[in-house]
C-alpha atoms as a PDB file:
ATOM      1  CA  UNK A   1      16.333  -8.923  -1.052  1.00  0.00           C
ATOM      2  CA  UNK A   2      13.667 -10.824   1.026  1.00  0.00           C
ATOM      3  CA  UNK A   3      13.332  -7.921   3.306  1.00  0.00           C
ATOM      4  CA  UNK A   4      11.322  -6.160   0.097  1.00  0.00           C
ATOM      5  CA  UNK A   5       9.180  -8.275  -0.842  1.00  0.00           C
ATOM      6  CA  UNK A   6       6.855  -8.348   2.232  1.00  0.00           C
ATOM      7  CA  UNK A   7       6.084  -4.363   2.064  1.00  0.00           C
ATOM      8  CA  UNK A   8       5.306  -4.873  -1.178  1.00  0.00           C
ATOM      9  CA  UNK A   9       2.935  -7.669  -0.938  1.00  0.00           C
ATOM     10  CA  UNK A  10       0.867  -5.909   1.680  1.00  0.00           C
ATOM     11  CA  UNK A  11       0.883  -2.707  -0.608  1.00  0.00           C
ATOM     12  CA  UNK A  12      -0.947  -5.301  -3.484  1.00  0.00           C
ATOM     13  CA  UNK A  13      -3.014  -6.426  -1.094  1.00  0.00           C
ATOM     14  CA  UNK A  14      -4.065  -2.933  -0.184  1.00  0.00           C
ATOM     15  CA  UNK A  15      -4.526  -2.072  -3.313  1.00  0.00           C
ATOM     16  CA  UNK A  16      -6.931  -5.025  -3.850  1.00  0.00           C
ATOM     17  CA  UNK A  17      -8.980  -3.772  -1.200  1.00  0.00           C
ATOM     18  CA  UNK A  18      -8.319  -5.492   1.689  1.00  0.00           C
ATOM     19  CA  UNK A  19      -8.639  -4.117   4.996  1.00  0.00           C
ATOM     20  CA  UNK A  20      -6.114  -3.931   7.710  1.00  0.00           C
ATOM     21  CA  UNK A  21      -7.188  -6.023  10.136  1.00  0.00           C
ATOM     22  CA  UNK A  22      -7.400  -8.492   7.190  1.00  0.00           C
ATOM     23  CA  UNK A  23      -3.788  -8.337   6.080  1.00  0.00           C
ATOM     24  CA  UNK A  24      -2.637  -8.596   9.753  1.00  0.00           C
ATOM     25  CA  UNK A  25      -4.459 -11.419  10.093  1.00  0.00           C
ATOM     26  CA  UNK A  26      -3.468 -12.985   6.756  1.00  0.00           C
ATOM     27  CA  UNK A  27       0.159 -11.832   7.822  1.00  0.00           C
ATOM     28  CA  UNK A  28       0.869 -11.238  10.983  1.00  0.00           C
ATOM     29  CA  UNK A  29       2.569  -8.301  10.749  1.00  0.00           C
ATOM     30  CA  UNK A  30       2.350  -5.549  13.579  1.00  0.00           C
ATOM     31  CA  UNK A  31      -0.328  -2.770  12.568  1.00  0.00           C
ATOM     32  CA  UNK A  32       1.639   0.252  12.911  1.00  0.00           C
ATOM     33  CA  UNK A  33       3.565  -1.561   9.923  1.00  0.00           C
ATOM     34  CA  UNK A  34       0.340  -2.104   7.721  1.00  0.00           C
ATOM     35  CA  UNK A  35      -0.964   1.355   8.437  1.00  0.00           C
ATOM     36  CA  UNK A  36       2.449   3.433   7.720  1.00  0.00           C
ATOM     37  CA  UNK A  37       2.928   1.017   4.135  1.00  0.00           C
ATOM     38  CA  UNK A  38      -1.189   2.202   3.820  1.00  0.00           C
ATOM     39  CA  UNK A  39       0.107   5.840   4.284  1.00  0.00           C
ATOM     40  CA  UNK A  40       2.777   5.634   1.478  1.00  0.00           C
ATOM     41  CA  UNK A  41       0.377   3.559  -0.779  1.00  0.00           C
ATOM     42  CA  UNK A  42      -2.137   6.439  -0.762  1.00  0.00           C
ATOM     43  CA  UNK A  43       0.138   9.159  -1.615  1.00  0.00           C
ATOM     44  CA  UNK A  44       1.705   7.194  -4.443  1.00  0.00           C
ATOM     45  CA  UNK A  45      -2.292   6.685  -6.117  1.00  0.00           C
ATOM     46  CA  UNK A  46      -2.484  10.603  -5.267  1.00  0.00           C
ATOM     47  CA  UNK A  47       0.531  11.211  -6.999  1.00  0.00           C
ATOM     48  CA  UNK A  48       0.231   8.817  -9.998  1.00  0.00           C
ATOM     49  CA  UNK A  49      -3.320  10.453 -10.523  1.00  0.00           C
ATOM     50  CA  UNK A  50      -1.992  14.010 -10.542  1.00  0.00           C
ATOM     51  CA  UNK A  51       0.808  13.490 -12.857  1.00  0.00           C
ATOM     52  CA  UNK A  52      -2.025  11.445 -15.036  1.00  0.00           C
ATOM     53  CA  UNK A  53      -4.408  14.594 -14.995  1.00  0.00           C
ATOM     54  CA  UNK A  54      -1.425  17.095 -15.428  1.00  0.00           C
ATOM     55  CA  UNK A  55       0.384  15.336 -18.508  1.00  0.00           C
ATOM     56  CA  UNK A  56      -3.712  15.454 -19.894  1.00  0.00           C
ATOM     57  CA  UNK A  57      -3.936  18.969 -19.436  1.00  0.00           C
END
C-alpha cells in the first residue's frame, strides 16, 4: 500500500503548482519519475475537462 501513496503525493503537489525541480528537491525522487507522474496528471485534467464540457453540451 505504501508504494501508492508517494505517486500520488507528487501528483497533489503538481497540481498545487509546484515545479519539478521543486518536488525533487522536496522529495528526492529521480526526475524521469516526476516528469512521467506530470505526463499522466495532465491528461487526467484534459480528460476530466472534456467529459465536464461534453456532459454540458
Amino acid at each position: 500500500m505504501a508504494k501508492l501513496t508517494v505517486p500520488f503525493r507528487i501528483a497533489r503537489m503538481i497540481r498545487e503548482g509546484r515545479t519539478i525541480e521543486q518536488i525533487h528537491a522536496e522529495t528526492g525522487r529521480p526526475l524521469p519519475m516526476i516528469r512521467m507522474i506530470a505526463a499522466q496528471v495532465a491528461r487526467d485534467d484534459m480528460r476530466r475537462a472534456q467529459e465536464a464540457r461534453d456532459a454540458r453540451s
